[in-house]
N, C-alpha and C. Protein backbone atom coordinates (compact mmCIF):
# COMPACT_ATOMS: atom_id res chain seq x y z
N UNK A 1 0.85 -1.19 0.00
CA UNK A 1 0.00 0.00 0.00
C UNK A 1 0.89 1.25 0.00
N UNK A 2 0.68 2.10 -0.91
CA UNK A 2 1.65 3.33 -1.36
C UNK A 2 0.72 4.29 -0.10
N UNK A 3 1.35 4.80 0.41
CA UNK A 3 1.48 6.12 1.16
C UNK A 3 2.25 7.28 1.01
N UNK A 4 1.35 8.65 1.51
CA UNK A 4 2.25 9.83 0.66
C UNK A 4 1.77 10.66 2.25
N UNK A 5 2.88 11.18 2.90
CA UNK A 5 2.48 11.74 3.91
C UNK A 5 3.27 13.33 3.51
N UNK A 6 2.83 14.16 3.30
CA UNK A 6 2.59 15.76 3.12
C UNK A 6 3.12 16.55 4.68
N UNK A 7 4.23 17.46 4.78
CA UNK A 7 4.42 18.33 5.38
C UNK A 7 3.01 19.61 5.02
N UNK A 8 2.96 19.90 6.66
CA UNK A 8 2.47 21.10 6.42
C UNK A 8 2.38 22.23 6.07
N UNK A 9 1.55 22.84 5.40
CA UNK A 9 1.32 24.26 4.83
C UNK A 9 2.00 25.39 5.46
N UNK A 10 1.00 26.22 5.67
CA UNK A 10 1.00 27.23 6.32
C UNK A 10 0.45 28.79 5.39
N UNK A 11 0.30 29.63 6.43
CA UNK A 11 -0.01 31.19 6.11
C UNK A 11 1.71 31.84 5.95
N UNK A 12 1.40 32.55 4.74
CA UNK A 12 3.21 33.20 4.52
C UNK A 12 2.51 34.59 3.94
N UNK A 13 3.23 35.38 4.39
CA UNK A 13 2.57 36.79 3.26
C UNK A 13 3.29 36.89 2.03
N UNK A 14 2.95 37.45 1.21
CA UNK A 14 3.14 37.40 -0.49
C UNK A 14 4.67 38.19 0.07
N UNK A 15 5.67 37.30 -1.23
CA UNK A 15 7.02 37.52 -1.32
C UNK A 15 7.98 36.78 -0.33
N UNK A 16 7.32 36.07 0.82
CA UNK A 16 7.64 35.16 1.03
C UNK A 16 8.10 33.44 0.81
N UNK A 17 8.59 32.71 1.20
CA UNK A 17 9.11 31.35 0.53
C UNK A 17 8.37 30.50 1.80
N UNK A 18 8.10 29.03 1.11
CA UNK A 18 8.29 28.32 2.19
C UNK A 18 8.43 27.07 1.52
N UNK A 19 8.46 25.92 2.25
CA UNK A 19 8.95 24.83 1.55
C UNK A 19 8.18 24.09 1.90
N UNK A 20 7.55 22.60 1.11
CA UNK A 20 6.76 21.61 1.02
C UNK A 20 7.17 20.15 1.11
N UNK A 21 7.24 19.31 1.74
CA UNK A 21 7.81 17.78 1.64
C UNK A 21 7.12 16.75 1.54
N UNK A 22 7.36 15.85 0.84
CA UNK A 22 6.23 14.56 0.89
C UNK A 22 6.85 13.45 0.53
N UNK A 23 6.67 12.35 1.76
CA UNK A 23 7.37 11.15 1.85
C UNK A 23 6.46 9.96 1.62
N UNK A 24 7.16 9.08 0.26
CA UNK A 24 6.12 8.20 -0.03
C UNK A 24 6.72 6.62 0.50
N UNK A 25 6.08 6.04 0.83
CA UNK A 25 6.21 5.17 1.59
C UNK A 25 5.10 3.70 0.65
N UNK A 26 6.19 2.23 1.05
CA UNK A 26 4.95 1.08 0.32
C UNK A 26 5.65 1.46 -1.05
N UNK A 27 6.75 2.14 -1.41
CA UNK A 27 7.04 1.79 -3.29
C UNK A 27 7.51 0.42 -3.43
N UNK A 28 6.79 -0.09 -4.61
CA UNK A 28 7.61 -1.33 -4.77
C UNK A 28 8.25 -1.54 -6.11
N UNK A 29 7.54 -0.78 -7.27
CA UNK A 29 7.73 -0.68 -8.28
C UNK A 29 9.04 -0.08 -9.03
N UNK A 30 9.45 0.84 -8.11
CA UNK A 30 10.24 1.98 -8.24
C UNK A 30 9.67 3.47 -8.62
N UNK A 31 9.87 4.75 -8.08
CA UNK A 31 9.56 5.51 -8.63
C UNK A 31 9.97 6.06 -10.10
N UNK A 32 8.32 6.27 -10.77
CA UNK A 32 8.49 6.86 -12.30
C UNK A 32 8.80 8.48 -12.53
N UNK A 33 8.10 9.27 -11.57
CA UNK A 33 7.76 10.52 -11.23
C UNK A 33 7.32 10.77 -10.17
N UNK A 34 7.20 11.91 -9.51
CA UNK A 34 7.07 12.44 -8.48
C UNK A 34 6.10 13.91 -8.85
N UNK A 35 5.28 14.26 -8.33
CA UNK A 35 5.18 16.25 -8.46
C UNK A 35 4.09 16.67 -7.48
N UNK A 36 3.70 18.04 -7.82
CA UNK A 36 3.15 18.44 -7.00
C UNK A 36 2.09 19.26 -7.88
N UNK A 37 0.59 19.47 -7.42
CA UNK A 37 -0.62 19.72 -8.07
C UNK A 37 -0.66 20.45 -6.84
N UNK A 38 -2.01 21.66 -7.41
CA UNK A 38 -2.96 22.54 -6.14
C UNK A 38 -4.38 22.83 -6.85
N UNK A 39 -4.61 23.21 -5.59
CA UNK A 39 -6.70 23.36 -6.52
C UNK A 39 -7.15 24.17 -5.36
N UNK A 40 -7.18 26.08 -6.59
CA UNK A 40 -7.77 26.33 -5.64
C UNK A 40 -9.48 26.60 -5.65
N UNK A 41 -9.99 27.39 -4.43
CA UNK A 41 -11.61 27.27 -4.54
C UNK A 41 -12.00 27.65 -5.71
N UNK A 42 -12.80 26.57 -6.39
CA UNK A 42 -13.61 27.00 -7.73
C UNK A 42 -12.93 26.72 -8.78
N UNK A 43 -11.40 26.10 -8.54
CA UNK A 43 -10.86 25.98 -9.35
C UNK A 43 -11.00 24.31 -9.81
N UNK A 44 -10.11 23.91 -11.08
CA UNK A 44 -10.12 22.55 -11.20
C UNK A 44 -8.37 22.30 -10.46
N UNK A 45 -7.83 21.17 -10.39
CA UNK A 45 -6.39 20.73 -9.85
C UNK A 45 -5.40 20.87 -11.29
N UNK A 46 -4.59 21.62 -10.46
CA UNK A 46 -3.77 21.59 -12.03
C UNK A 46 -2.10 21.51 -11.24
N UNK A 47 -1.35 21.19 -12.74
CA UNK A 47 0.28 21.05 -12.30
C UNK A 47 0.46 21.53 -12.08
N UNK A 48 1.49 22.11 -10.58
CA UNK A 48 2.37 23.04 -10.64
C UNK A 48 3.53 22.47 -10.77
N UNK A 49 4.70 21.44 -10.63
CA UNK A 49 5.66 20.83 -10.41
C UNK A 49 5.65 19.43 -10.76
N UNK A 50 6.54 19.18 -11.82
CA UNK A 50 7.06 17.44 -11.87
C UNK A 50 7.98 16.74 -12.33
N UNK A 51 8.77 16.27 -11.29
CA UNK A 51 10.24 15.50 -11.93
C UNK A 51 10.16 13.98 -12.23
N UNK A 52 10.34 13.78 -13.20
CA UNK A 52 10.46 12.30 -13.26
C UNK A 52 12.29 11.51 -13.15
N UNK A 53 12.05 10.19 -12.80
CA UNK A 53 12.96 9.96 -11.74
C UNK A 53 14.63 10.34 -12.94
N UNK A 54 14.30 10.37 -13.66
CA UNK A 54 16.07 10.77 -14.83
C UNK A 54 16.19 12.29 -14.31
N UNK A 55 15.19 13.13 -13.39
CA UNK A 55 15.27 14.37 -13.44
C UNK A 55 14.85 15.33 -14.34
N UNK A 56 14.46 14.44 -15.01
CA UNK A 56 13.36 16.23 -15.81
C UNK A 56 12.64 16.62 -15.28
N UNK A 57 12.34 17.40 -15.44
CA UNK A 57 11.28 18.68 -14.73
C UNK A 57 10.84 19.71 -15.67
N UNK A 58 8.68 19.62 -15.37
CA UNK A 58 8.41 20.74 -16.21
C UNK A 58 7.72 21.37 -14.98
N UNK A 59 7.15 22.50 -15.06
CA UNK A 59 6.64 23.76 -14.31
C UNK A 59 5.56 24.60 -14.98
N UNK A 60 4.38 24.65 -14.17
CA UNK A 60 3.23 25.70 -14.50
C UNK A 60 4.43 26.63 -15.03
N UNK A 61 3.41 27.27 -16.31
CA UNK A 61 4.34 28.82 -16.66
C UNK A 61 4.21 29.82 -15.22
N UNK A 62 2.79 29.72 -14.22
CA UNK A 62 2.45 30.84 -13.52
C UNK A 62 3.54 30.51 -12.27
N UNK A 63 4.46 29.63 -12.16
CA UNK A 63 5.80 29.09 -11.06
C UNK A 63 6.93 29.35 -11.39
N UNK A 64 6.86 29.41 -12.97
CA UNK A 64 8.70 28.80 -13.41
C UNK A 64 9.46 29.95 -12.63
N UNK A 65 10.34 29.91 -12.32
CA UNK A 65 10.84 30.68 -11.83
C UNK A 65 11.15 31.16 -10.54
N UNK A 66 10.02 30.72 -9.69
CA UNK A 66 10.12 30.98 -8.55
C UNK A 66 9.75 29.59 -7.72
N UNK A 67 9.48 28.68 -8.38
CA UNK A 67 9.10 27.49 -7.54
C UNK A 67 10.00 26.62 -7.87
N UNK A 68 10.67 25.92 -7.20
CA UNK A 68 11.30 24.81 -7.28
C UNK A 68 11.39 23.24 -6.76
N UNK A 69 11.35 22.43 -7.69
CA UNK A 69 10.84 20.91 -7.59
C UNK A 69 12.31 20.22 -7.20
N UNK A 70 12.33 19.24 -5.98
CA UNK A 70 13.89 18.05 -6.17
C UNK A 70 13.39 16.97 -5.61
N UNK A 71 13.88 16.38 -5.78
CA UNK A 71 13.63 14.73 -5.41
C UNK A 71 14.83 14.21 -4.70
N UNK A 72 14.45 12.92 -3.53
CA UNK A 72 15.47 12.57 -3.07
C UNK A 72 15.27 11.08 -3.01
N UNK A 73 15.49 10.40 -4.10
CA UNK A 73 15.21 9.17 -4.75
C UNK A 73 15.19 8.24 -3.16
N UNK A 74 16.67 8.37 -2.41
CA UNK A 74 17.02 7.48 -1.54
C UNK A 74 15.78 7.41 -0.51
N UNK A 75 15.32 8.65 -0.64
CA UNK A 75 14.38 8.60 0.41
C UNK A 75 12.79 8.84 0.06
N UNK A 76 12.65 8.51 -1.05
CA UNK A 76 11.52 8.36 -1.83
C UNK A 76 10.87 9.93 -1.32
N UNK A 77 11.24 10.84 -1.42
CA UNK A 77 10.68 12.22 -1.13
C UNK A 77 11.07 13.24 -2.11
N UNK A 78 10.08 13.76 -2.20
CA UNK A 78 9.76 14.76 -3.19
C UNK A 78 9.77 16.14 -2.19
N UNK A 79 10.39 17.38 -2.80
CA UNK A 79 10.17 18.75 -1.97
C UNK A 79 9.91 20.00 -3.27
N UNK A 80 9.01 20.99 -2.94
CA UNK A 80 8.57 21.91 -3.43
C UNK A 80 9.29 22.96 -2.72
N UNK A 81 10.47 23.41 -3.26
CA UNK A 81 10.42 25.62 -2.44
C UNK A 81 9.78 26.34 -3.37
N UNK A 82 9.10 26.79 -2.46
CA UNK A 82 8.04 28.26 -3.16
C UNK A 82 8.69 29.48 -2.85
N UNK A 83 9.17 30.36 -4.00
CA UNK A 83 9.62 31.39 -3.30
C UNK A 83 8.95 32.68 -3.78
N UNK A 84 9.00 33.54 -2.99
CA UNK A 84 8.48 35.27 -3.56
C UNK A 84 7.02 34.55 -4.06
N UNK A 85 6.20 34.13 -3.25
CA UNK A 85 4.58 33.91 -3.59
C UNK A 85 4.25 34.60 -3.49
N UNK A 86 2.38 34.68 -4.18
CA UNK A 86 1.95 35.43 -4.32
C UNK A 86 0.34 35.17 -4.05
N UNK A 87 -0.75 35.96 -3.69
CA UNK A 87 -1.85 35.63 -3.37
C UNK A 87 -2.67 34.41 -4.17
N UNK A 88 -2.25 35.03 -5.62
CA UNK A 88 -2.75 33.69 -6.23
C UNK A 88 -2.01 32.31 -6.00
N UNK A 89 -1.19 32.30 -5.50
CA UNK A 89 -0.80 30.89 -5.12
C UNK A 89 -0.89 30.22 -4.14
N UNK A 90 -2.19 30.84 -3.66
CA UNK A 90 -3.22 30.40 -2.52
C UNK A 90 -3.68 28.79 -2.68
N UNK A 91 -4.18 28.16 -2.27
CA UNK A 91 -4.27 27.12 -3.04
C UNK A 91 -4.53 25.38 -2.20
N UNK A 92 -4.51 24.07 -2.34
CA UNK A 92 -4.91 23.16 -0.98
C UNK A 92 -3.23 22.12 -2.13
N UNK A 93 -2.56 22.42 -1.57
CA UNK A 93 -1.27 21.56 -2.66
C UNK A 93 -0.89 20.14 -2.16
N UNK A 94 -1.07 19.16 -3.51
CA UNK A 94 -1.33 17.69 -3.45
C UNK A 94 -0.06 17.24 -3.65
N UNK A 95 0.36 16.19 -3.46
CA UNK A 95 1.74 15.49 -3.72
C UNK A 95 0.95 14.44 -4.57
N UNK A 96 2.24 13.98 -5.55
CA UNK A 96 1.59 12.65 -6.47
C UNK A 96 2.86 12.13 -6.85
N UNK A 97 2.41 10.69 -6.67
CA UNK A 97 3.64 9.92 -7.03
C UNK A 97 3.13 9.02 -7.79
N UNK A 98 3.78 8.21 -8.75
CA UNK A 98 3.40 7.11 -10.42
C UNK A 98 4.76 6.17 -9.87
N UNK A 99 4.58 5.01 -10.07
CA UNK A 99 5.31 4.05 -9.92
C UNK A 99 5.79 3.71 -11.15
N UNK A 100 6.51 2.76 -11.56
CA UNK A 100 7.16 2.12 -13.20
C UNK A 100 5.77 1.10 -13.35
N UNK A 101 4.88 1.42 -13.13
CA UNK A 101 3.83 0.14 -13.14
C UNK A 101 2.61 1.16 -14.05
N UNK A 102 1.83 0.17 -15.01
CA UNK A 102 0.74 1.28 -15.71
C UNK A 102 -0.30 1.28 -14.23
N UNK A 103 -0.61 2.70 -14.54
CA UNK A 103 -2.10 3.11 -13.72
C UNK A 103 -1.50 2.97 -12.15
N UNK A 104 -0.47 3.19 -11.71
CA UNK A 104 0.02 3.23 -10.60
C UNK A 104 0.12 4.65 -9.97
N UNK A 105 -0.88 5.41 -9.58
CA UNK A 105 -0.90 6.42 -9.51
C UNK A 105 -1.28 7.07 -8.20
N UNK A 106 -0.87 7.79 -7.14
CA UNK A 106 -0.91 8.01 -5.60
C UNK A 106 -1.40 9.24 -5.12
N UNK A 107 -2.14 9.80 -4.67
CA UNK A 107 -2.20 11.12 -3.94
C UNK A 107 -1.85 11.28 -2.56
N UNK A 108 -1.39 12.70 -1.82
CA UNK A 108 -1.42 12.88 -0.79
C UNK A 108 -3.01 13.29 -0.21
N UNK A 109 -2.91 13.82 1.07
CA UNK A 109 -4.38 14.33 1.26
C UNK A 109 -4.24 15.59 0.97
N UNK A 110 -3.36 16.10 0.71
CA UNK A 110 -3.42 17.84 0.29
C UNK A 110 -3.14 18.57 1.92
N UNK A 111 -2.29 19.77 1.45
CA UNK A 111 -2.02 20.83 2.53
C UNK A 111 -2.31 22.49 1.71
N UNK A 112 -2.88 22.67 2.95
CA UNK A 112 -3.20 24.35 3.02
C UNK A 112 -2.23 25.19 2.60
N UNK A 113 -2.18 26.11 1.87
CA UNK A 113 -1.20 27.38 1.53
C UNK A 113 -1.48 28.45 1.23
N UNK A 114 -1.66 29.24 2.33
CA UNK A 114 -2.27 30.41 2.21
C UNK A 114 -1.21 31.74 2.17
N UNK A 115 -1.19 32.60 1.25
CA UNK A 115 -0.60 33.93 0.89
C UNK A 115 -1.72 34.85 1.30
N UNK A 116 -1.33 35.76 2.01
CA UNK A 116 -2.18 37.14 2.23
C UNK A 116 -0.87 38.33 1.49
N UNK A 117 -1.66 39.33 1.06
CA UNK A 117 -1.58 40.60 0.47
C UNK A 117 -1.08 41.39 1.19
């Protein structure tokens, strides 16, 4: 049973950074990819972050730049730094992990990230 346990959020004011962790636990397959999704109210879930395990990485256009995705294979964990946010990147942010297996696909329960103005 794949498990994805999510560091907590938090409130940061805009232009602030903070950082995100999520440790997946139960891989057996090996990891394929790793990333990170958010959804905010009213919104649908969309990418913000995703490395797959050779290290590529693509990025929402509304992140590049200021968000950054790494992986730490040994320890099957994935980390997000958010830096210089901004209100719109308000948001409930999911961890997801894909195994080398088809349809092997994992969520976290999602954490809070709130930017004020």
């Amino acid at each position: 049973q794949v498990q994805l346990v999510e560091s907590r959020g938090g409130l940061v004011q805009a232009g602030g950074s903070l950082r995100l962790a999520c440790a997946a636990s139960g891989i057996i397959f090996g990891i394929k990819a790793m990333g990170w999704y958010r959804q905010a109210p009213g919104k649908q879930r969309e990418l913000v972050a995703r490395m797959q395990s050779s290290g590529s990485t693509n990025y929402a256009d509304s992140v590049k730049g200021r968000f950054t995705i790494s992986m730490d294979n040994a320890k099957s964990t994935v980390y997000l730094q958010m830096n210089s946010l901004k209100p719109e990147d308000t948001a409930v942010y999911y961890c997801n992990v894909q195994q080398n297996l088809p349809n092997s696909n994992y969520w976290g329960q999602g954490t809070q990230v709130t930017v004020s103005s």
